[in-house]
Protein backbone atom coordinates (compact mmCIF):
# COMPACT_ATOMS: atom_id res chain seq x y z
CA UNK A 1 3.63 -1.98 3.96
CA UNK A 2 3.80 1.36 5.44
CA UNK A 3 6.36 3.89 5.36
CA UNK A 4 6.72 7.44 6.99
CA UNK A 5 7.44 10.70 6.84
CA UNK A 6 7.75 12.21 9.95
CA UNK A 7 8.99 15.53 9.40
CA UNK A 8 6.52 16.48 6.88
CA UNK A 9 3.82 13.98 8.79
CA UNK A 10 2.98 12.17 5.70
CA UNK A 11 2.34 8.04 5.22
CA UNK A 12 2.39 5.81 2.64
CA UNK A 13 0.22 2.30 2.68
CA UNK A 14 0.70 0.16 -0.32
CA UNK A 15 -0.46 -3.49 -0.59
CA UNK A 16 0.94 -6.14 -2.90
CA UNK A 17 -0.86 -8.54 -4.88
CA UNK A 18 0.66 -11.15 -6.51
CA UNK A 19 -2.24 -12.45 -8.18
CA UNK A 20 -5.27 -10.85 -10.79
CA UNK A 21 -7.88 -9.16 -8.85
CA UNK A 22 -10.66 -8.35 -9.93
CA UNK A 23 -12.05 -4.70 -9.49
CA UNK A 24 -14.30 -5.12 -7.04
CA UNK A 25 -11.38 -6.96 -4.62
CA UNK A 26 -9.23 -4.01 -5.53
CA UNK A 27 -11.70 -1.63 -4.34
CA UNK A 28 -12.05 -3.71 -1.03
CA UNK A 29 -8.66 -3.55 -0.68
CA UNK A 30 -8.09 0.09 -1.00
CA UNK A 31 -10.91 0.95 1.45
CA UNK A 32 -8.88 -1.37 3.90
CA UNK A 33 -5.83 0.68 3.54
CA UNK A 34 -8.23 3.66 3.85
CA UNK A 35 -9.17 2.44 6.75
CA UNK A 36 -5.75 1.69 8.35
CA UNK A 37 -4.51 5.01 6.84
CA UNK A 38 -7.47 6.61 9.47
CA UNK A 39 -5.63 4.73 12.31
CA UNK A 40 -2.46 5.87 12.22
CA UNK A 41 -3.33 9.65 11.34
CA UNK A 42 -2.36 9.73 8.09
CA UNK A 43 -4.69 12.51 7.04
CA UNK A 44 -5.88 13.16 3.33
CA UNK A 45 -5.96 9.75 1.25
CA UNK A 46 -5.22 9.47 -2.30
CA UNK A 47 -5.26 6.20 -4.31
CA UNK A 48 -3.25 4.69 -7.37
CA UNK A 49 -4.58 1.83 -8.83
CA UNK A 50 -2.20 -0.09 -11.20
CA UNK A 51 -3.53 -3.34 -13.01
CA UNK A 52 -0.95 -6.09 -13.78
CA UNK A 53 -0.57 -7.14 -17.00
């Protein structure tokens, strides 16, 4: 999901798992959104990692 900010030129990525991860998948999927975060110009990334349960 990605949402945006235009007027203060800020983005948000978030990805949804519905399952357990484990951490190393979690990482993987972070440095995807890092990744995707690079292609649309979002700038400075910070991550939030919340574990289910």
């Amino acid at each position: 999901m990605l949402a945006l900010n235009e007027r203060e030129k800020k983005a948000l990525l978030v990805e949804v798992k519905w399952k357990d991860l484990s951490e190393r998948e979690a990482r993987g999927i972070l440095k995807s959104l890092e990744r995707k975060s690079e292609l649309v110009g979002a700038g400075r990334v910070g991550t939030f990692l919340r574990p289910g349960g």
